[in-house]
PDB file of N, CA and C in Angstrom:
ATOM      1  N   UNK A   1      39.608  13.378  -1.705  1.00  0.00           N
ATOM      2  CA  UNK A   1      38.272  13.583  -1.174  1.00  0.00           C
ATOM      3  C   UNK A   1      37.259  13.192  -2.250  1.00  0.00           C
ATOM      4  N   UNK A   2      36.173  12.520  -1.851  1.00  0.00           N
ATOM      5  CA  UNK A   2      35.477  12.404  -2.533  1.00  0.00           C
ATOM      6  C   UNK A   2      34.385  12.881  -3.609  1.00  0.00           C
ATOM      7  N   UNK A   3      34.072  13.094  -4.371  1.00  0.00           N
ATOM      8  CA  UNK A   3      33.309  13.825  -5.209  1.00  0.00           C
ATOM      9  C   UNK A   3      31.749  13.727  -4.766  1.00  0.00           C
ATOM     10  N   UNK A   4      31.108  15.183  -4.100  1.00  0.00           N
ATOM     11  CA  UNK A   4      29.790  14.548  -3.109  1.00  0.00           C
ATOM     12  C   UNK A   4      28.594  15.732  -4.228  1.00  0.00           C
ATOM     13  N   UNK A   5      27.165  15.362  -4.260  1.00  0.00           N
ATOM     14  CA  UNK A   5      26.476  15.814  -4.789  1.00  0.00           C
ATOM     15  C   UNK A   5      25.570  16.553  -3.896  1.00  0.00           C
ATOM     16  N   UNK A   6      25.913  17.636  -3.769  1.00  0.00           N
ATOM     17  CA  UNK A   6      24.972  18.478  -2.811  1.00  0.00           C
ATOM     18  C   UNK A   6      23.890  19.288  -3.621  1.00  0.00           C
ATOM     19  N   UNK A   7      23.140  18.741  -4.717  1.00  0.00           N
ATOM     20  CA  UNK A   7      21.974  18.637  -5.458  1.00  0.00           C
ATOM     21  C   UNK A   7      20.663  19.242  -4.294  1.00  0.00           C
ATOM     22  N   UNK A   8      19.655  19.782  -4.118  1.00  0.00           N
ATOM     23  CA  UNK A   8      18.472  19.817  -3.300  1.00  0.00           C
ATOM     24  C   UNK A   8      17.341  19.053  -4.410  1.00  0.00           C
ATOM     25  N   UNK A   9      17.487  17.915  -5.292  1.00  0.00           N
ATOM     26  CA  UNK A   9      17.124  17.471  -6.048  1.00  0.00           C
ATOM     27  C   UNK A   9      16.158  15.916  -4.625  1.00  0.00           C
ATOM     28  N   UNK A  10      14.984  16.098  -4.911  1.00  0.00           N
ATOM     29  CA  UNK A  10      14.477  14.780  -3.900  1.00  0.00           C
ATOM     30  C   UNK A  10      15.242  13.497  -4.653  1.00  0.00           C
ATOM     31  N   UNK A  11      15.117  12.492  -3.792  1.00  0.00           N
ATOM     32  CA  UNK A  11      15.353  11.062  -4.536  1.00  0.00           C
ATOM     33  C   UNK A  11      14.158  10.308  -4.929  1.00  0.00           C
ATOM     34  N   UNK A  12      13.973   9.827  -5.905  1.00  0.00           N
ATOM     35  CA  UNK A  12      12.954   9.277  -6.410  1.00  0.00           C
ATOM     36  C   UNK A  12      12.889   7.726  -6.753  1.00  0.00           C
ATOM     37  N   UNK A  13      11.852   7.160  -6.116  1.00  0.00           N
ATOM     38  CA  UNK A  13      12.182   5.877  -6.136  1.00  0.00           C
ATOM     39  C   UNK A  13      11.595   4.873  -6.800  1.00  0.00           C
ATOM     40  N   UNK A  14      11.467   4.137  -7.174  1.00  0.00           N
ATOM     41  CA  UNK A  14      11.679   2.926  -8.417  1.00  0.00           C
ATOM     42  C   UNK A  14      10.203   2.512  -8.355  1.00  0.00           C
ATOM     43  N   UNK A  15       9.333   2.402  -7.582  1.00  0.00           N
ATOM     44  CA  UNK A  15       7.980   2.224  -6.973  1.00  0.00           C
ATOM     45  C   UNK A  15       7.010   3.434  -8.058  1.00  0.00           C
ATOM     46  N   UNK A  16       6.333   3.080  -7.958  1.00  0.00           N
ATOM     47  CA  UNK A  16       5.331   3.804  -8.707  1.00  0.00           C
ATOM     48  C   UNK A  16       4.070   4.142  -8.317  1.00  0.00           C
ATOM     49  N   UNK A  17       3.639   5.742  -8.190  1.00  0.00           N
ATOM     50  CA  UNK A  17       2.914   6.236  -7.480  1.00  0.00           C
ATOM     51  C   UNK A  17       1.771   5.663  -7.968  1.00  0.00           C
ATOM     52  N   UNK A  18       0.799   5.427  -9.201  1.00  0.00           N
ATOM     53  CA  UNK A  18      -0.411   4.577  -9.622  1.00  0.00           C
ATOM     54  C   UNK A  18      -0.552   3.717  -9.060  1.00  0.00           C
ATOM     55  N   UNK A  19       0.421   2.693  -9.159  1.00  0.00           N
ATOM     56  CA  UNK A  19       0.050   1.211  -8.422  1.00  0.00           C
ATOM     57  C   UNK A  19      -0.059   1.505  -6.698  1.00  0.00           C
ATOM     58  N   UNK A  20       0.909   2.089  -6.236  1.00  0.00           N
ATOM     59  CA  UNK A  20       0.276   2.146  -4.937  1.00  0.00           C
ATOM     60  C   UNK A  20      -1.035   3.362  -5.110  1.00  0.00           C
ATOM     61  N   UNK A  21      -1.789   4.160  -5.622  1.00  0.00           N
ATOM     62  CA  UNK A  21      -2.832   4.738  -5.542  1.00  0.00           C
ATOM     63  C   UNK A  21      -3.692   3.685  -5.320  1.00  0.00           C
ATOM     64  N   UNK A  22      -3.334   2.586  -6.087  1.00  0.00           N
ATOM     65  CA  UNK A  22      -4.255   1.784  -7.023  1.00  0.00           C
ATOM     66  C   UNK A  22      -4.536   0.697  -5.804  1.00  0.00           C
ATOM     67  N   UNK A  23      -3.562   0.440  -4.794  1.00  0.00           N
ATOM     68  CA  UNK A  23      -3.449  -0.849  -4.165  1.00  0.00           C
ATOM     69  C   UNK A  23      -4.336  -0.111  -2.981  1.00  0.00           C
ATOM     70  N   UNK A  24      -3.928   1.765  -2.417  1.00  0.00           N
ATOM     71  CA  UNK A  24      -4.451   1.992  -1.411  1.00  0.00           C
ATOM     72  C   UNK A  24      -5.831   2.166  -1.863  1.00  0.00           C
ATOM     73  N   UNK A  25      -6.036   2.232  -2.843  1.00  0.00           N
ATOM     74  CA  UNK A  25      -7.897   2.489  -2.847  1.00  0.00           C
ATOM     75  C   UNK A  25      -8.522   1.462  -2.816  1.00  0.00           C
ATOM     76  N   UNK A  26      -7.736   0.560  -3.705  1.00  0.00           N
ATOM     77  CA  UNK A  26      -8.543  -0.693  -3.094  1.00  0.00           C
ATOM     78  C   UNK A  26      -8.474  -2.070  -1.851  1.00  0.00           C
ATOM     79  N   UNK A  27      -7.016  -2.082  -1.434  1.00  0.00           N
ATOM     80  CA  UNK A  27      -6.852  -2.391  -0.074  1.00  0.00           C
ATOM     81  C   UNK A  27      -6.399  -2.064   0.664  1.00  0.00           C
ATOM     82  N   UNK A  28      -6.107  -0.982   0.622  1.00  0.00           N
ATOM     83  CA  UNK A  28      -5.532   0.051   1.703  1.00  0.00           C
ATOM     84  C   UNK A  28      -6.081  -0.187   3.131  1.00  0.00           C
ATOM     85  N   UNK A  29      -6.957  -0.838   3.386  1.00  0.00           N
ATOM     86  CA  UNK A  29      -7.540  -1.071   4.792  1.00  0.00           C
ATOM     87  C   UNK A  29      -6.304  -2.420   5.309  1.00  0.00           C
ATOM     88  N   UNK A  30      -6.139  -3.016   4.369  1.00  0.00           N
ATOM     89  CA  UNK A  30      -4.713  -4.179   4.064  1.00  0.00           C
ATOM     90  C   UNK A  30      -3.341  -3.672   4.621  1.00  0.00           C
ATOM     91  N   UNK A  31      -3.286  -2.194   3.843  1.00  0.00           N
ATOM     92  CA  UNK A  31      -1.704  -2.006   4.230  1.00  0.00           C
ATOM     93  C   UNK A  31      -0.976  -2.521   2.622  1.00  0.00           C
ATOM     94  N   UNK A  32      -1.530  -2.760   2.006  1.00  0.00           N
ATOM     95  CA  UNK A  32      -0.655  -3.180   0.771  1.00  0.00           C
ATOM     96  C   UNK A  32       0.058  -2.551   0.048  1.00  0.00           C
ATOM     97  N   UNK A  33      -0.354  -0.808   0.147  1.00  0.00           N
ATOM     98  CA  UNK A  33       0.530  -0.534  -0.632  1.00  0.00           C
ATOM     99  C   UNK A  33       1.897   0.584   0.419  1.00  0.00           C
ATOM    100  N   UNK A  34       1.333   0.027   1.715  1.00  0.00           N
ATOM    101  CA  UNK A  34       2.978   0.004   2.280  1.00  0.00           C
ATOM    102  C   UNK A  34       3.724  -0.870   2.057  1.00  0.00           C
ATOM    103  N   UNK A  35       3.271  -2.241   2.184  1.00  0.00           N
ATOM    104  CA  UNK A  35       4.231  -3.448   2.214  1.00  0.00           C
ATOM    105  C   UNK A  35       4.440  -2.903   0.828  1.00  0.00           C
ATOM    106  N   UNK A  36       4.070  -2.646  -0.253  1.00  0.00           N
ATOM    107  CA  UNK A  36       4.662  -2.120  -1.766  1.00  0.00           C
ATOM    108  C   UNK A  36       5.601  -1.117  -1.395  1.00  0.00           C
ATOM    109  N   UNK A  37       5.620  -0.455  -0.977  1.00  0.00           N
ATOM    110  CA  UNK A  37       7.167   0.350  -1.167  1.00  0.00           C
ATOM    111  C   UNK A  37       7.828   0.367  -0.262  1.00  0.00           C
ATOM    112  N   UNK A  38       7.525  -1.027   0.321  1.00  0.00           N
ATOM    113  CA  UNK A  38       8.597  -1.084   1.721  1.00  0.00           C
ATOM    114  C   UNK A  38       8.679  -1.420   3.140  1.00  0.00           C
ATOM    115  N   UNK A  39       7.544  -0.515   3.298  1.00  0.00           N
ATOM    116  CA  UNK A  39       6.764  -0.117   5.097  1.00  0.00           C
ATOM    117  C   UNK A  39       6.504  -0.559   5.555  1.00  0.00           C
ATOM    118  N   UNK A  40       7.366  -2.192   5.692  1.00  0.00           N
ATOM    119  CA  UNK A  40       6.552  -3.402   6.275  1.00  0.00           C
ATOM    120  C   UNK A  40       6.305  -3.141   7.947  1.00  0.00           C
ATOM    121  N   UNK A  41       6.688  -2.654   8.795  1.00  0.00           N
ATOM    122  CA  UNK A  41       6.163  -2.244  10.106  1.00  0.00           C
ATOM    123  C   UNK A  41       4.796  -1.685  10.136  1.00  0.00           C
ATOM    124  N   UNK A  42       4.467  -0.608   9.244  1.00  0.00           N
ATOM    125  CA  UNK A  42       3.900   0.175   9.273  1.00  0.00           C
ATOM    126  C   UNK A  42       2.276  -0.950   8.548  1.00  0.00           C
ATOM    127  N   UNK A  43       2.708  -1.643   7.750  1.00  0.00           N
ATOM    128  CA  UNK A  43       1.897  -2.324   6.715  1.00  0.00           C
ATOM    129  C   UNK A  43       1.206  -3.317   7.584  1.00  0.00           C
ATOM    130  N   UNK A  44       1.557  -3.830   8.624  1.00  0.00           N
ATOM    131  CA  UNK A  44       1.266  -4.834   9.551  1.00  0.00           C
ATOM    132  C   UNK A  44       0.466  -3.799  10.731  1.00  0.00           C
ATOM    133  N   UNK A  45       1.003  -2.903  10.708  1.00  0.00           N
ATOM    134  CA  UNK A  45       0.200  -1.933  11.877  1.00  0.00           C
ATOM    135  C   UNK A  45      -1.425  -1.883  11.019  1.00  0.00           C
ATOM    136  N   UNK A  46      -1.340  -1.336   9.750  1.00  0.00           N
ATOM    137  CA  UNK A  46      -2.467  -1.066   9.033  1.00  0.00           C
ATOM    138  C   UNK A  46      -3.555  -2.224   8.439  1.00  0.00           C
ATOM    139  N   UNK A  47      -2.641  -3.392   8.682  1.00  0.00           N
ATOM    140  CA  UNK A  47      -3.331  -4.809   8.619  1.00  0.00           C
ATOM    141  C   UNK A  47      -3.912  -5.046   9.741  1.00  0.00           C
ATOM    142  N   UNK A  48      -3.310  -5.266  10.670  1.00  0.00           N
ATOM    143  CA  UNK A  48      -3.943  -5.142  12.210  1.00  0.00           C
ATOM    144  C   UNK A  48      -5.157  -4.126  12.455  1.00  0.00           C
ATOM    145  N   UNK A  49      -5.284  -3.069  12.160  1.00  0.00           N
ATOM    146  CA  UNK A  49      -6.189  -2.339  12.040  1.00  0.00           C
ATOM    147  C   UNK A  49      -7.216  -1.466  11.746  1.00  0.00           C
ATOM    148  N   UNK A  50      -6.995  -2.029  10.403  1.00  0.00           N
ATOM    149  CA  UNK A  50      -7.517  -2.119   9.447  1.00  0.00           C
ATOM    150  C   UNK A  50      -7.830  -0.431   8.709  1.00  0.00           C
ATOM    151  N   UNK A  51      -5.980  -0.306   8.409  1.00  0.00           N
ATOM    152  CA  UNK A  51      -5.762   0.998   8.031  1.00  0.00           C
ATOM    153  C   UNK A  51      -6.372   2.190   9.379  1.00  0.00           C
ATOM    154  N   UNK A  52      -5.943   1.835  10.129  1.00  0.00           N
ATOM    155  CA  UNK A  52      -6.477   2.554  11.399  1.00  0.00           C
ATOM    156  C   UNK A  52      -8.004   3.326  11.226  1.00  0.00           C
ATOM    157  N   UNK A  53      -8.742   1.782  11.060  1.00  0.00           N
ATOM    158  CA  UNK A  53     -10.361   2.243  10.932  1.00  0.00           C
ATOM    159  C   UNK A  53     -10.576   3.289   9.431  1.00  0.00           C
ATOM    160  N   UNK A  54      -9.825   3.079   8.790  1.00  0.00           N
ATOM    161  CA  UNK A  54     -10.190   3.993   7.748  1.00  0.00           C
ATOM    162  C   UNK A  54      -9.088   5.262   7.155  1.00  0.00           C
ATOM    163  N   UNK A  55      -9.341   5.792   8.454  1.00  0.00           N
ATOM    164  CA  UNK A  55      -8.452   7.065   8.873  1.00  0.00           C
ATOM    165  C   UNK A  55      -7.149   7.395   8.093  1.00  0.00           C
ATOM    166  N   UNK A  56      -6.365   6.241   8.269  1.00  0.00           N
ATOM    167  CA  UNK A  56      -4.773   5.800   7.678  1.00  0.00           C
ATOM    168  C   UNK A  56      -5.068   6.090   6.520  1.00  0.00           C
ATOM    169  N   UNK A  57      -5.809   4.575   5.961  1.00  0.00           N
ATOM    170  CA  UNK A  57      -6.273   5.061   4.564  1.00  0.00           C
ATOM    171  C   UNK A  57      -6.259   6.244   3.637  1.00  0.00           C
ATOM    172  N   UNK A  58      -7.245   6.654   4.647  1.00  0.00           N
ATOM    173  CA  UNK A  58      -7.893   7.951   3.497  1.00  0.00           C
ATOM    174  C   UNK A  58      -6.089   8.688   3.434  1.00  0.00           C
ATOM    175  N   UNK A  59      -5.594   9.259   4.241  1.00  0.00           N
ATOM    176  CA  UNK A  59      -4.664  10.136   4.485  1.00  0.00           C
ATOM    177  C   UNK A  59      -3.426   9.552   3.773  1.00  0.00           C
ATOM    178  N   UNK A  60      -3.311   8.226   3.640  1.00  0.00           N
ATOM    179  CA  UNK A  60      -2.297   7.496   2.290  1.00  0.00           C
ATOM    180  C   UNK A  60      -2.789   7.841   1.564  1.00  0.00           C
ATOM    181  N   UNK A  61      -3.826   7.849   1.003  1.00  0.00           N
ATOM    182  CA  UNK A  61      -4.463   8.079  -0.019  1.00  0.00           C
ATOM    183  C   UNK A  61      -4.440   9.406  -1.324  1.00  0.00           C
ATOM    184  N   UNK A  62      -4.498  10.052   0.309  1.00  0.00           N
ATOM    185  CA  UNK A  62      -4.691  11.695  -0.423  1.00  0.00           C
ATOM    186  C   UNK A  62      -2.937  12.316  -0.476  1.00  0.00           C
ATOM    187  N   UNK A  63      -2.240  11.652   0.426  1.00  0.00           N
ATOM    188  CA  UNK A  63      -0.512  11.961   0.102  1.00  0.00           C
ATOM    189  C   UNK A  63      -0.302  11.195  -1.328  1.00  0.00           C
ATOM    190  N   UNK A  64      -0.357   9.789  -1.164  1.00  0.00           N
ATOM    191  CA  UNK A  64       0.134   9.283  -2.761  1.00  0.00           C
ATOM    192  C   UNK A  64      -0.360  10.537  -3.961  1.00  0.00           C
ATOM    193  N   UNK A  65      -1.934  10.705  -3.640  1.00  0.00           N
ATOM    194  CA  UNK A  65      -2.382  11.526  -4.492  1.00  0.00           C
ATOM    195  C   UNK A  65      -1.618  13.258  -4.937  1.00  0.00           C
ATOM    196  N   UNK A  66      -0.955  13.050  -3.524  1.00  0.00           N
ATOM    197  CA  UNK A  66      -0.643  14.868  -4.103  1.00  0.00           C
ATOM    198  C   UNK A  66       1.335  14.815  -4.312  1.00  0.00           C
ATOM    199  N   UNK A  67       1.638  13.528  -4.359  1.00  0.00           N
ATOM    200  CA  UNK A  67       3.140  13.233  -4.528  1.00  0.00           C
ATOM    201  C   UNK A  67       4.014  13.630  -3.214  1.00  0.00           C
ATOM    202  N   UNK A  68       3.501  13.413  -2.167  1.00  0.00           N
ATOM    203  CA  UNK A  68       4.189  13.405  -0.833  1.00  0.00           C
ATOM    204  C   UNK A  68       4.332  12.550  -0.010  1.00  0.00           C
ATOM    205  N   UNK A  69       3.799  11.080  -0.470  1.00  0.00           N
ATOM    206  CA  UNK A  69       4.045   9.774  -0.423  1.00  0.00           C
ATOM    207  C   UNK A  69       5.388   9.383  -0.026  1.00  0.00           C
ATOM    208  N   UNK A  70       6.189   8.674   0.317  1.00  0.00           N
ATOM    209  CA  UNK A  70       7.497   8.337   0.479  1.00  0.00           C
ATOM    210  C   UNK A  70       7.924   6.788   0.158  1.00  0.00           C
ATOM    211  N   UNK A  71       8.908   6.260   0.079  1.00  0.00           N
ATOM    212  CA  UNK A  71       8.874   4.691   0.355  1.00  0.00           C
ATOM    213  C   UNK A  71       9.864   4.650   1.328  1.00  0.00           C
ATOM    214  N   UNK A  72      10.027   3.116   1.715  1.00  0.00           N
ATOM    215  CA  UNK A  72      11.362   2.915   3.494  1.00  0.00           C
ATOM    216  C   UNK A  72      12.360   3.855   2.935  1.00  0.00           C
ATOM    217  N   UNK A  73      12.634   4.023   1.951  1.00  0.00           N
ATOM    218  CA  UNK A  73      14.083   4.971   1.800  1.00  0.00           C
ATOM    219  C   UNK A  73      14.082   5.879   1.905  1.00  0.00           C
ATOM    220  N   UNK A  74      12.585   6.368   1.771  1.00  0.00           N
ATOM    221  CA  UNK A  74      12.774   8.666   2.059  1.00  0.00           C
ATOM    222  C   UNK A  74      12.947   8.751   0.526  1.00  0.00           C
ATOM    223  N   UNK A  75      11.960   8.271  -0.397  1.00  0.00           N
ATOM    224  CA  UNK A  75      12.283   8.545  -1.969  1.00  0.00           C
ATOM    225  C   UNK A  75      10.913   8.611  -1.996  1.00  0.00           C
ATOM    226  N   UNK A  76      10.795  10.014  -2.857  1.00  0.00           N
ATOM    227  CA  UNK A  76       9.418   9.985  -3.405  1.00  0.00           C
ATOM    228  C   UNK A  76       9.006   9.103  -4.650  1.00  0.00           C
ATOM    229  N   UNK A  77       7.788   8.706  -4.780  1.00  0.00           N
ATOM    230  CA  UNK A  77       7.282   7.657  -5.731  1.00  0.00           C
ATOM    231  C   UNK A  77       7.346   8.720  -6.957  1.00  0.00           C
ATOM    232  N   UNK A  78       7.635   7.562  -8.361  1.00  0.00           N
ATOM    233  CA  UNK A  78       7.839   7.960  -9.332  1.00  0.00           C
ATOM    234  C   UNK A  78       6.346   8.593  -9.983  1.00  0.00           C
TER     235      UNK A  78
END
């Protein structure tokens, strides 16, 4: 049997929470700093609409900010 890690430790992922702060404050109406850690569905939704009028934005914004951010894998940003 295999040796399994049942840790409650989050996974943390290789992406870095600054640069996407950094990408959503300043193009976050873009979607850029989904397509940065991944979220390309989601990044094209927010391109299309330009961070859903704002709204999206702000609320990426204030998650990156408080470390509840995620990337496609379910890993919190470093």
């Amino acid at each position: 049997m295999e040796n399994q890690n049942f840790t409650n430790q989050p996974m943390i992922s290789d992406k870095s929470k600054g640069v996407a702060a950094v990408l959503c404050l300043l193009f976050g109406y873009l979607g850029l700093h989904r397509f940065y850690v991944g979220k390309i569905g989601t990044g094209i939704l927010w391109l299309v609409t330009l961070g859903f009028c704002g709204i999206g934005e702000l609320v990426d914004f204030i998650m990156i900010l408080c470390g509840s951010f995620k990337d496609s894998n379910d890993a919190l940003l470093k």
